[in-house]
Every structure is written in structure tokens, then in C-alpha cells.
Protein backbone atom coordinates (compact mmCIF):
# COMPACT_ATOMS: atom_id res chain seq x y z
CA UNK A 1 40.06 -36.11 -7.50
CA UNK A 2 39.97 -33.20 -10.32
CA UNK A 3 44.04 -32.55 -9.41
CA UNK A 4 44.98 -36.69 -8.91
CA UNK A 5 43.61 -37.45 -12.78
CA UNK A 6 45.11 -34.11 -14.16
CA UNK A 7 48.49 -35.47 -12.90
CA UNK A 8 47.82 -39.33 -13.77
CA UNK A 9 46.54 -38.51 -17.42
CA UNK A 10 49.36 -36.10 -18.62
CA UNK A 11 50.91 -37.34 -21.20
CA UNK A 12 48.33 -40.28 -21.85
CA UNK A 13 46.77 -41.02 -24.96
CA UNK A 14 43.01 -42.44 -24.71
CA UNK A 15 43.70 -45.52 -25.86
CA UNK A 16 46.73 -45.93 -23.30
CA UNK A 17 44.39 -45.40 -20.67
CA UNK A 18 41.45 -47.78 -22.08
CA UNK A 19 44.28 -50.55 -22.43
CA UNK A 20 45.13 -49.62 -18.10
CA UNK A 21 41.82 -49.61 -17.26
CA UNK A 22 40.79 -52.51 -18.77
CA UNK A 23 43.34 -54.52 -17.73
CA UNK A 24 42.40 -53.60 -13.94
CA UNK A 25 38.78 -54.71 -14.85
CA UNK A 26 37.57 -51.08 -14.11
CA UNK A 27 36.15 -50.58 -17.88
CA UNK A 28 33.82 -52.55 -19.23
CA UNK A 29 32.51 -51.08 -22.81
CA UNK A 30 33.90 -49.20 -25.31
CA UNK A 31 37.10 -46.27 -25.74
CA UNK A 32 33.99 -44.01 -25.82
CA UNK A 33 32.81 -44.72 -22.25
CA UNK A 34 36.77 -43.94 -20.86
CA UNK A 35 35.78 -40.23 -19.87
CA UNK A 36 32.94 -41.51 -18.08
CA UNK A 37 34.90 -44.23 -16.12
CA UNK A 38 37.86 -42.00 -15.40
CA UNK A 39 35.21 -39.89 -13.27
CA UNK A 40 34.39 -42.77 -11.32
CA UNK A 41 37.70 -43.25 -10.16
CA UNK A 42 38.95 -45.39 -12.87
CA UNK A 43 42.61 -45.02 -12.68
CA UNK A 44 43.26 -46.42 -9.13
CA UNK A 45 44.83 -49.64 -9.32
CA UNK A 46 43.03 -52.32 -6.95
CA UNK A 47 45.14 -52.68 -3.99
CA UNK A 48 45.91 -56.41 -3.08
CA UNK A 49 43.83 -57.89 -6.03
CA UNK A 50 45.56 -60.35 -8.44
CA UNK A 51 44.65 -58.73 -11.84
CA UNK A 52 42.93 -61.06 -14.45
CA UNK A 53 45.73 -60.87 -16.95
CA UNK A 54 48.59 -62.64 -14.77
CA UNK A 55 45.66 -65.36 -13.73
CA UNK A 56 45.38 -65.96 -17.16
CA UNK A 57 49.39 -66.08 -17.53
CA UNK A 58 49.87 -68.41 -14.67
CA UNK A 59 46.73 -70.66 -15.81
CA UNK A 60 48.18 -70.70 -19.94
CA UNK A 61 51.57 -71.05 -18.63
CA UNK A 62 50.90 -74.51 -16.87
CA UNK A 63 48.56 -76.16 -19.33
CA UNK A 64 48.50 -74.22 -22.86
CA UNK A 65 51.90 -73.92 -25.32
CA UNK A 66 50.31 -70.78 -26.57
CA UNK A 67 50.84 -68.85 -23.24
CA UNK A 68 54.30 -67.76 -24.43
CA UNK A 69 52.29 -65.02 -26.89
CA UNK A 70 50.85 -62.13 -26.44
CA UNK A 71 47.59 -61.60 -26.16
CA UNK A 72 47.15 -58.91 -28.98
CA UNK A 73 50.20 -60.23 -31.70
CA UNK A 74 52.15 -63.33 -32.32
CA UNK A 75 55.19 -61.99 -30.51
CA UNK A 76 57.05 -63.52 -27.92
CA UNK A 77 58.32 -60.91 -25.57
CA UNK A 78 60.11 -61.86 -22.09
CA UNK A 79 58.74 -60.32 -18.98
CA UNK A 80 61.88 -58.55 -18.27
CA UNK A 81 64.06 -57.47 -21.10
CA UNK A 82 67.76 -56.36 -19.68
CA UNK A 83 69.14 -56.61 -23.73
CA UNK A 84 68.48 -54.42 -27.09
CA UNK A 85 67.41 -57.06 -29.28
CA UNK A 86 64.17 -57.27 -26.80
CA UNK A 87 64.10 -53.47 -26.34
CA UNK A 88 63.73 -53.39 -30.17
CA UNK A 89 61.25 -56.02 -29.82
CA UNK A 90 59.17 -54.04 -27.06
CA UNK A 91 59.02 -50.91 -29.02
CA UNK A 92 57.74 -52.14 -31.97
CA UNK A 93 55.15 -54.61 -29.91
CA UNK A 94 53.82 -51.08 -28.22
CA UNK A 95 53.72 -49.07 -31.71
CA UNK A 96 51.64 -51.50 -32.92
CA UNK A 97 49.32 -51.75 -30.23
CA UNK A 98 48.94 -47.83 -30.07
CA UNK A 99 50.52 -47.45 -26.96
CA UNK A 100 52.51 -44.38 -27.35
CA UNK A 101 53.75 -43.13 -23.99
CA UNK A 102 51.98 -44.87 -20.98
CA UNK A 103 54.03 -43.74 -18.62
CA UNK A 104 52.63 -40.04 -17.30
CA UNK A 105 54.82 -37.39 -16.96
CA UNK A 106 55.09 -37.23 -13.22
CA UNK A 107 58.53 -37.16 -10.55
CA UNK A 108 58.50 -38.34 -7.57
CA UNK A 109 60.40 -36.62 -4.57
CA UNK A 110 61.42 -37.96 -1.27
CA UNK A 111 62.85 -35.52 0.76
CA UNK A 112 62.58 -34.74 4.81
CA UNK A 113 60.60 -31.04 4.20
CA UNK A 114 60.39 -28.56 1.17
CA UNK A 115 63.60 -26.88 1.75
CA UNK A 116 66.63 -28.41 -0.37
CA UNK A 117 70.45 -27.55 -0.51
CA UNK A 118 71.73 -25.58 -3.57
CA UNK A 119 73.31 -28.71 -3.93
CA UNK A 120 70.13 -31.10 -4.83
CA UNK A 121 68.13 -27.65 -6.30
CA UNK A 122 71.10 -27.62 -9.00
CA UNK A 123 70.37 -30.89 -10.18
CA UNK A 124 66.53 -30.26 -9.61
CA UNK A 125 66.88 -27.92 -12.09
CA UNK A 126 68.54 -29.72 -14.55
CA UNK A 127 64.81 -31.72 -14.81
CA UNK A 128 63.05 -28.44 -14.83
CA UNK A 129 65.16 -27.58 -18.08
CA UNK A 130 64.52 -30.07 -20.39
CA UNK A 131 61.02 -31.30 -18.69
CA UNK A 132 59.17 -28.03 -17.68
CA UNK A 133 55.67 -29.76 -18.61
CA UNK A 134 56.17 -32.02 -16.19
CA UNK A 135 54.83 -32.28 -12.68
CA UNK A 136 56.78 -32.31 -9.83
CA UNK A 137 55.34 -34.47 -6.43
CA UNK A 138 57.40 -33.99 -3.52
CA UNK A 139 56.72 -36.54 -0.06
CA UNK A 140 58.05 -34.92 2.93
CA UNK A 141 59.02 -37.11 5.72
CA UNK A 142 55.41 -36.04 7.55
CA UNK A 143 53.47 -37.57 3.96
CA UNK A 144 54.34 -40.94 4.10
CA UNK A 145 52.76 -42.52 7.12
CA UNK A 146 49.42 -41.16 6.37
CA UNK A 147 49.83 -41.95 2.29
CA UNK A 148 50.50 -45.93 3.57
CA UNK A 149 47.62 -45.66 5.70
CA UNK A 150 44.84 -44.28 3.74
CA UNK A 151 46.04 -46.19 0.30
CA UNK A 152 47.69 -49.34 1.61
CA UNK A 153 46.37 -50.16 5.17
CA UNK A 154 47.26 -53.42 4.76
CA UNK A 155 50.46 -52.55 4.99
CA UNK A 156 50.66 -50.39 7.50
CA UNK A 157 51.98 -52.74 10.40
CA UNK A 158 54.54 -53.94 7.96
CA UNK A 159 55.91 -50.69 7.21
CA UNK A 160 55.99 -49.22 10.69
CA UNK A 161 57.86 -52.47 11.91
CA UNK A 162 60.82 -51.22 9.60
CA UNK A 163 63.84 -50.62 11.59
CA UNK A 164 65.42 -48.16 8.62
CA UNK A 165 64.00 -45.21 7.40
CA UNK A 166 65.65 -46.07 4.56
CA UNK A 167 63.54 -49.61 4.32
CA UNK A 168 60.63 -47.29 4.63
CA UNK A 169 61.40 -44.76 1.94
CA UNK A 170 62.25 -47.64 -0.60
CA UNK A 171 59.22 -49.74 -0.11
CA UNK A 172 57.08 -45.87 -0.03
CA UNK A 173 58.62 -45.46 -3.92
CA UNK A 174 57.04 -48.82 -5.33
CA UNK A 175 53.79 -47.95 -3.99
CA UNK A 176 53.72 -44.36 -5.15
CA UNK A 177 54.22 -45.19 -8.80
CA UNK A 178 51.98 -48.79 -8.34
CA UNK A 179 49.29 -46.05 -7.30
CA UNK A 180 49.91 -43.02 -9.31
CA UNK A 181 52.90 -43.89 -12.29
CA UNK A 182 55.75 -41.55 -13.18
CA UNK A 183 59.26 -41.61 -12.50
CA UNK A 184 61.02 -41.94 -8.73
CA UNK A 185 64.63 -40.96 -8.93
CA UNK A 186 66.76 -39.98 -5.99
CA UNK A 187 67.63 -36.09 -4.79
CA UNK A 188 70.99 -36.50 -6.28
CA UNK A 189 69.92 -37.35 -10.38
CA UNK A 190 71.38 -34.84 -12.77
CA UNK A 191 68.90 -35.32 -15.90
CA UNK A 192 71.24 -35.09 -19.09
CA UNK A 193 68.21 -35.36 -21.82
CA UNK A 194 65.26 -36.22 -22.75
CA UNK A 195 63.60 -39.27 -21.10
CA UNK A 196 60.28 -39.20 -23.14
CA UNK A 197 61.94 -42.15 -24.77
CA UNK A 198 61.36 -44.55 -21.83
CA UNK A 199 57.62 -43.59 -21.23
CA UNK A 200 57.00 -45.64 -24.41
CA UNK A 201 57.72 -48.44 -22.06
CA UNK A 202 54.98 -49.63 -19.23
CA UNK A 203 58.32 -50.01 -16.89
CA UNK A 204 61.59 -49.28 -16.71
CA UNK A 205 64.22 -50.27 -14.04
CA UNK A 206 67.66 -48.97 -14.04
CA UNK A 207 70.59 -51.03 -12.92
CA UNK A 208 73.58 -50.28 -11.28
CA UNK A 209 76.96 -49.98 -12.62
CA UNK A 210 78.68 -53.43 -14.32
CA UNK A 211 81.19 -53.29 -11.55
CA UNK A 212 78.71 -53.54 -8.49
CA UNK A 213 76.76 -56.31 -10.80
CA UNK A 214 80.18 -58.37 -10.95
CA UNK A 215 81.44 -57.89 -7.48
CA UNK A 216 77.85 -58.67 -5.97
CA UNK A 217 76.08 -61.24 -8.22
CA UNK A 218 79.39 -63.09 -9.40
CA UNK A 219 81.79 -62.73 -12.26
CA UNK A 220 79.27 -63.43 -14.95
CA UNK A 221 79.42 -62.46 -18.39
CA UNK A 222 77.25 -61.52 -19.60
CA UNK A 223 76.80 -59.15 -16.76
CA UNK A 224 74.00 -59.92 -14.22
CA UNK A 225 71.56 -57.18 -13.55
CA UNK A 226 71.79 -55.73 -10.29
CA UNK A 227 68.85 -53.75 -9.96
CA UNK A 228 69.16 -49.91 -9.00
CA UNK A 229 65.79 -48.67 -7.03
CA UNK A 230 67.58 -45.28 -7.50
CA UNK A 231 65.66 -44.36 -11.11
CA UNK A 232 62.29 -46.03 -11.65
CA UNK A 233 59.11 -45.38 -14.02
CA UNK A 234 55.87 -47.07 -14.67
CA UNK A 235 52.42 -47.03 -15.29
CA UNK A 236 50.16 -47.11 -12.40
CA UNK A 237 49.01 -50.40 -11.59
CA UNK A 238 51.81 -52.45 -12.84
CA UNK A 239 51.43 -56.18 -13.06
CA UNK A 240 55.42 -55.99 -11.85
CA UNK A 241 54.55 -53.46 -8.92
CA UNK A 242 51.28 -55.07 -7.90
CA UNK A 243 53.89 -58.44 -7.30
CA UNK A 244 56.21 -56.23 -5.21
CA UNK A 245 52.78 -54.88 -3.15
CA UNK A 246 52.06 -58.87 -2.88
CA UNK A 247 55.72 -59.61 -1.48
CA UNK A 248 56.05 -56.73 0.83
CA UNK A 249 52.82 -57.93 2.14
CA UNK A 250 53.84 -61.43 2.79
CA UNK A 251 57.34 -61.27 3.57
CA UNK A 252 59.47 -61.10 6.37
CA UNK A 253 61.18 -57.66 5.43
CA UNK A 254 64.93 -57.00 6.03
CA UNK A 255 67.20 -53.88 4.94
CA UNK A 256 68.20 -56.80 2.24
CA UNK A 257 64.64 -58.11 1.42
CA UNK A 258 63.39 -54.60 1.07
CA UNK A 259 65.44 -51.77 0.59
CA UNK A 260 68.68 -50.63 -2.00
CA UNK A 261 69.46 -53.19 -5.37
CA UNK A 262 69.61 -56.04 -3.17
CA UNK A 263 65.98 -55.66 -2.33
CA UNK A 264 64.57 -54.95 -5.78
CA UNK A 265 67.00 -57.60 -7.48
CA UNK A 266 65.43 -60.26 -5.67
CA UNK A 267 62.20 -58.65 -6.25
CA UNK A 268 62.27 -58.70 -10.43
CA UNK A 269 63.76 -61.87 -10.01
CA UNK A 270 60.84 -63.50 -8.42
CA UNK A 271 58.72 -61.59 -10.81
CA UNK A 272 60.74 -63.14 -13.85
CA UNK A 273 60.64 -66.53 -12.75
CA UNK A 274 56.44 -66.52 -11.75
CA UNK A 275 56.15 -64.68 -15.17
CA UNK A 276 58.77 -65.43 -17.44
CA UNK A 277 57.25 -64.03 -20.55
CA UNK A 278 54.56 -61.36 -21.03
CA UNK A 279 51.18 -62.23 -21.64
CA UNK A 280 49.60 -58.09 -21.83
CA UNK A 281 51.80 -54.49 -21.73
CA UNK A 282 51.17 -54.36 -18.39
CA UNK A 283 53.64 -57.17 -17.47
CA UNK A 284 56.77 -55.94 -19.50
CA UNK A 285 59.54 -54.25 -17.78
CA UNK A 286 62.60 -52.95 -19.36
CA UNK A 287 66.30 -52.57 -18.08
CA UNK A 288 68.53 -50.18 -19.95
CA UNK A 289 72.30 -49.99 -20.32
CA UNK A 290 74.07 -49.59 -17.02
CA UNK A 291 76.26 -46.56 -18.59
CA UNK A 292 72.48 -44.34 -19.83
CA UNK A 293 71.52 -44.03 -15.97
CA UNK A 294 74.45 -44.65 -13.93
CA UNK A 295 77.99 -43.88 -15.74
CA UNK A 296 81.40 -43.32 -14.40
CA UNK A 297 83.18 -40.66 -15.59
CA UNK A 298 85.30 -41.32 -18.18
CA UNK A 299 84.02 -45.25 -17.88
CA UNK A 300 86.60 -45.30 -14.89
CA UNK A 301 85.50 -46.37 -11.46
CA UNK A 302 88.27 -44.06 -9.80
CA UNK A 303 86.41 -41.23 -11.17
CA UNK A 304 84.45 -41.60 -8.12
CA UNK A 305 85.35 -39.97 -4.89
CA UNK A 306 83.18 -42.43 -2.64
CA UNK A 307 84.90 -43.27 -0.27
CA UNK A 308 84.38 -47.05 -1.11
CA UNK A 309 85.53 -46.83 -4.19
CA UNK A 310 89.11 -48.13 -2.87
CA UNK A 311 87.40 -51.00 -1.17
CA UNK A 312 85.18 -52.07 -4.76
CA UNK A 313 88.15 -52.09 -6.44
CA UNK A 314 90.11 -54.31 -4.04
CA UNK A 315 87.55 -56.57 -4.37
CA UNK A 316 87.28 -56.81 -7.70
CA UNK A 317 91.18 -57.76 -8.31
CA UNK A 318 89.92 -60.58 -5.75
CA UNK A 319 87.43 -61.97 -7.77
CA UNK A 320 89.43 -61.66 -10.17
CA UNK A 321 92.23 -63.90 -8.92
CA UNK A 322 89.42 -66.34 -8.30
CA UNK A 323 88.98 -66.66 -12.10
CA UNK A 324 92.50 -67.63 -12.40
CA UNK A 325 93.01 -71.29 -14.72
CA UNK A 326 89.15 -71.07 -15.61
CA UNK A 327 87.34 -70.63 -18.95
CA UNK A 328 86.52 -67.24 -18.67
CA UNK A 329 84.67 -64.84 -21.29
CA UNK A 330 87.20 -62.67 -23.46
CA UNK A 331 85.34 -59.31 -22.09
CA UNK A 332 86.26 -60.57 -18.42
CA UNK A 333 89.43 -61.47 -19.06
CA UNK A 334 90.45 -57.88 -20.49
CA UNK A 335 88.68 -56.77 -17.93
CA UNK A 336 90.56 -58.37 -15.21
CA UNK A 337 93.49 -57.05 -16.81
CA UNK A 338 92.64 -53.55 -15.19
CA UNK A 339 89.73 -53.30 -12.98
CA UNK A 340 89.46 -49.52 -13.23
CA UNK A 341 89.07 -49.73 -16.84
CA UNK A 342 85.53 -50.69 -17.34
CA UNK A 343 85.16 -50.47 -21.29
CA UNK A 344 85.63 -54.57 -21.78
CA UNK A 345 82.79 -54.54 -19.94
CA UNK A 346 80.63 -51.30 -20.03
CA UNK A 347 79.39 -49.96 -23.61
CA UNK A 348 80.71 -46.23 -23.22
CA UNK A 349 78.71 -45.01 -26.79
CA UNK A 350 75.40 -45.83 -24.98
CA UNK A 351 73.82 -42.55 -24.28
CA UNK A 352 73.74 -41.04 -21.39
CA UNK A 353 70.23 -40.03 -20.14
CA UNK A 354 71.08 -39.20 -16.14
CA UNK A 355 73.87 -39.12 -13.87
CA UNK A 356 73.50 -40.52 -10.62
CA UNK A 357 76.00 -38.13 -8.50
CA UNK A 358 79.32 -40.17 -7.66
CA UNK A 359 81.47 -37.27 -6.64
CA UNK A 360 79.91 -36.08 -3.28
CA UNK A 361 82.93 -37.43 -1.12
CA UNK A 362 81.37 -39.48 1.36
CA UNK A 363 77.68 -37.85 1.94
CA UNK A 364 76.03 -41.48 1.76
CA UNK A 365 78.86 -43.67 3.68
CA UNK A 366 80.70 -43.07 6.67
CA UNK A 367 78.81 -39.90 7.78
CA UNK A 368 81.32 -37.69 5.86
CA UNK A 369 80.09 -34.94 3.69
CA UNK A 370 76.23 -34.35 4.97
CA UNK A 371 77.19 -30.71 4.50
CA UNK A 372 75.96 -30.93 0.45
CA UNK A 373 72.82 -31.96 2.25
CA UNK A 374 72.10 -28.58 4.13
CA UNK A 375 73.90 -25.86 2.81
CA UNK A 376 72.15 -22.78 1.68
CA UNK A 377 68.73 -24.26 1.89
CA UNK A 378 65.92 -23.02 -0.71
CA UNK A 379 62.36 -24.17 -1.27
CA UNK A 380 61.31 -26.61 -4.12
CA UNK A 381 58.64 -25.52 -4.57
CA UNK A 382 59.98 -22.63 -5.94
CA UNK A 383 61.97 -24.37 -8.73
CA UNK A 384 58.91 -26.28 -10.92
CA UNK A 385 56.08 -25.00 -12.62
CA UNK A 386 54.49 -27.23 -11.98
CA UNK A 387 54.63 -28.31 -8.39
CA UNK A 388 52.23 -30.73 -5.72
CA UNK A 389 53.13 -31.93 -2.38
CA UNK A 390 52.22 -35.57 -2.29
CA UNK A 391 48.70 -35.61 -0.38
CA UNK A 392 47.27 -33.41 -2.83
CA UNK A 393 47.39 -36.15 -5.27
CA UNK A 394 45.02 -38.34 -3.45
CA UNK A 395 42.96 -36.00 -1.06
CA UNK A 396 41.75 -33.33 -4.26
């Protein structure tokens, strides 16, 4: 337990975890009692139980025209904020509520076993650089299983029954920051700079590139979020989490209902429409710029060597064509004009935070290019600091 709230409490001000534990309805008291509480298990978010502050939400929401404020100011802040005005708006709601960075400063790692390519240690390393203090939790392969059984039994059937091991390690990353908070991002994230930033937020989602949003969703503008479960941070126990726990558990799952942005999409969608705006912190989740987690080089989709690069772009001039004698925004129209070219639609001077690796020729589709994933192996552990395998967290 000693090692689990050394990791959960980095980074976490007092009253940031007062304000988590009492919206679980684990404190009862005063900021005082929090070291007490903490000892008693405080942080772990109840698994399965609807937490008091979304009752409340649904209850105002139906029968009181105050339920679209906050519960602490007069400020009405959506759910799920995908623009800057509302970013602006979350930041200063959180500054004056004293919640300075809720999210602890904890990665996540999925991986098969300890030993990575000098391929994925590169870009490890790029986080060890400008996060030393951080801790790093890698989940081999042989963790998960056991981690759903002992912290989410009720789940258990549902995630064995997943054909995919794919389905498995996406719905393993939404409970492993609904139980401990951090940040998941995949093997292949090259960390630019700082991401302190974000952990002012109680959630962050990152979304995939424009393009994918327009050739999946529709030829919208503005651009509909698709949702990328490759990047992720929260606080544990998140009201937004605990309704992806409630889903998974009542669901019929399927590669689409569960795993990649498909999955999650649908996911924060159903979350935005039960809650459409936020009634505590805990129930806010924020959606940067496509272009600070997920750029193209050069804001050009034939920077990327994927081998379905070819086919996006082919059907992109199609749904383009399909636009043809219709009212269409001025930003889709120029970018129709030349599909590659996504600056009519993608904000370039956004910074860049990560990179999400688009130049590995194949090593996702098609079976091409699983070399990067084996060559001149080396052990993670090795690499941080500051280093835990995953059952540490929750057996200490």
C-alpha cells in the first residue's frame, strides 16, 4: 500500500486529493483528516458504484434549471470541451478552485515483457528527458489477467471473452488510470515537451488527426472529434472512466465497441450526451488540438510512410467529390482543393507536445515492418529512475 499511494500522490496537492476523495464519498471531515483517510485506503475509486456527484447531475438535470452550474462557481462548463474558448474556461474554473495539477505524474506501459527494441527505448527516453520525476509502470502481457481479476472481477468474463488482444489491452488502459491516474500513451510516443500543462486538467483525451476525423465521422466542419485511445490522462476515479467501467460492463463488446478511436468515440459520446455539462471537476474532460498530440510532418499527410496513407487519401478526394454543388464551409472547400495539404483544416502554430510515430513503414498494418519491434532488445527497466512493474502498484 506504502508504494501504490507514493505513486498515486506524486504530484498532488492536499487539497486535490480532499476534492477526489470526497467526491468518491471516502472522506467525511475536514482537509486535516486527509492523511488519516489516505491510510485507510482512501484513494481507490469504488469499482461499479455510481458516484454521488453524477446522481446529483442526472437528478438537477431533469427537474432543476440550475443543474447547468457548477457546484462550487457560477460557471457553465460542458462535460467535454474539444475547443479553446472552454479550455480557457476550464483552467481558470480549476485555479480558482485550487486544483493545481490533479493528474499524478505516472505512465503507463503496455508491452509483452521488459525487454524493448532500441526502437521504442529511443522514444522511451525522450520521456525520461524532460520527465525524470516521473514514475514509470510497465504491464507485461503476464500482468493483466490477474490486475482485471483482483481489481475488476466483475469484469473478468467480459474481458477474457475478447477475441483481440488488442480489445483487451484497450479496455486494460481505461481501467488502469480509472484505478490509479496518470498518463497511458502507446510504445511508439516521442514526448516533445513538457506535459505538466495537461495535469491541470482532471482528463484529457487526444484525438486523432483532422483527416481520419473527416474521412470517418463525415465531412464536417467544424471537424468532429475522433477520439485517439493512443494518449490518455486522468485522475483516478474519473466520473468519465467510471461510465466507460459501466459500459464495458454492460455491453456487448466488439473490436468497434471497445477497442482503437472507434471504441472510445462512441464511448465520450455517450458520456456527453448522459452528462452534457459538468456538475464537479471530476466530470470535465478536455480534447486538445489534433496537431499538439498527433501531427503530420510538415501538416502533410504524405509525410507518412503507412502504408495506408495512399488508401486515406483516395478516400478523401471521394468524399470530397461527394461535396460537389453543396454549401460547404470555406476551410473544406480549400481543403478539398488538395487533400494532402491539411493547413485549411489543421492549425499548424498549435504546439506540439508528442509525436505519435507515423514513419515506421508498415509495423502496425499489413504485417510489414515488425522488425522496429525486436531489434536489439534492452530492458526498461533500465531506462527510468524511477521504475514499477504494474502489480507492485496494488500488491505493496
Amino acid at each position: 500500500m506504502n508504494k501504490l499511494l507514493t505513486v498515486l500522490t506524486a504530484g498532488l496537492s492536499i487539497a486535490t486529493l480532499f476534492s477526489i476523495l470526497c467526491f468518491h464519498g471516502k472522506l467525511r471531515g475536514t482537509p486535516e483528516e486527509l492523511t488519516t483517510a489516505v491510510q485507510h485506503d482512501g484513494l481507490e475509486p469504488p469499482m461499479m458504484m455510481r458516484p454521488a456527484a453524477i446522481d446529483s447531475h442526472v437528478s438537477d438535470s431533469r427537474n432543476d434549471s440550475t443543474a447547468n452550474k457548477l457546484i462550487y462557481l457560477s460557471v457553465r462548463l460542458p462535460s467535454v470541451c474539444s475547443v479553446e474558448t472552454c479550455r480557457a474556461d476550464y483552467i481558470k474554473h480549476l485555479q480558482q478552485v485550487g486544483d493545481a495539477f490533479p493528474i499524478p505524474k505516472i505512465r503507463h506501459i503496455l508491452w509483452k515483457s521488459k525487454l524493448v527494441s532500441s526502437y521504442f527505448a529511443e522514444q522511451l527516453l525522450s520521456w525520461k528527458r524532460i520527465h525524470p520525476d516521473w514514475t514509470y509502470v510497465l504491464w507485461r502481457d503476464e500482468d493483466l489477467e490477474p490486475f482485471v481479476a483482483t481489481q475488476f472481477p466483475g469484469l473478468l468474463s467480459k474481458y477474457k471473452s475478447l477475441q483481440h488482444h488488442i480489445m483487451r489491452v484497450d479496455m486494460i488502459r481505461y481501467m488502469l488510470l480509472f484505478k490509479f491516474g496518470g498518463v497511458y500513451a502507446d510504445l511508439d510516443y516521442t514526448l516533445v515537451r513538457s506535459i505538466d500543462q495537461f495535469r491541470r486538467f482532471h482528463a484529457v483525451v487526444t484525438r486523432e488527426p483532422d483527416p481520419h476525423s473527416l474521412q470517418f465521422l463525415g465531412m464536417h466542419w467544424p471537424v468532429k472529434p475522433l477520439a485517439s485511445p493512443a494518449f490518455l490522462m486522468s485522475t483516478p476515479g474519473h466520473a468519465f472512466l467510471h461510465s466507460v467501467m459501466q459500459q464495458l460492463e454492460s455491453r456487448t463488446l466488439t473490436s468497434f465497441s471497445v477497442a482503437g478511436p472507434f471504441g472510445l468515440t462512441e464511448f465520450l459520446e455517450r458520456y456527453q450526451r448522459i452528462f452534457p455539462v459538468a456538475n464537479h471537476p471530476l466530470e470535465t474532460v478536455y480534447i486538445p488540438p489534433a496537431h499538439s498530440f498527433y501531427p503530420y510532418g510538415d501538416n502533410r499527410l504524405s509525410s507518412s510512410r503507412i502504408p495506408y496513407t495512399q488508401e486515406r487519401l483516395r478516400a478523401l478526394k471521394g468524399a470530397c467529390q461527394s461535396l460537389v454543388g453543396k454549401s460547404v464551409s470555406k476551410n473544406l472547400t480549400q481543403y478539398c482543393s488538395n487533400v494532402d495539404n491539411l493547413d485549411p483544416i489543421t492549425d499548424r502554430n498549435q504546439p506540439v507536445y508528442a509525436v505519435h510515430d507515423l514513419k515506421k513503414t508498415g509495423s502496425i498494418w499489413y504485417g510489414a515492418g515488425t522488425k522496429f519491434y525486436n531489434d536489439n532488445l534492452t530492458d526498461c527497466s533500465k531506462i527510468f529512475q524511477r521504475f514499477v512493474l504494474g502489480p507492485e502498484l496494488y500488491k505493496s
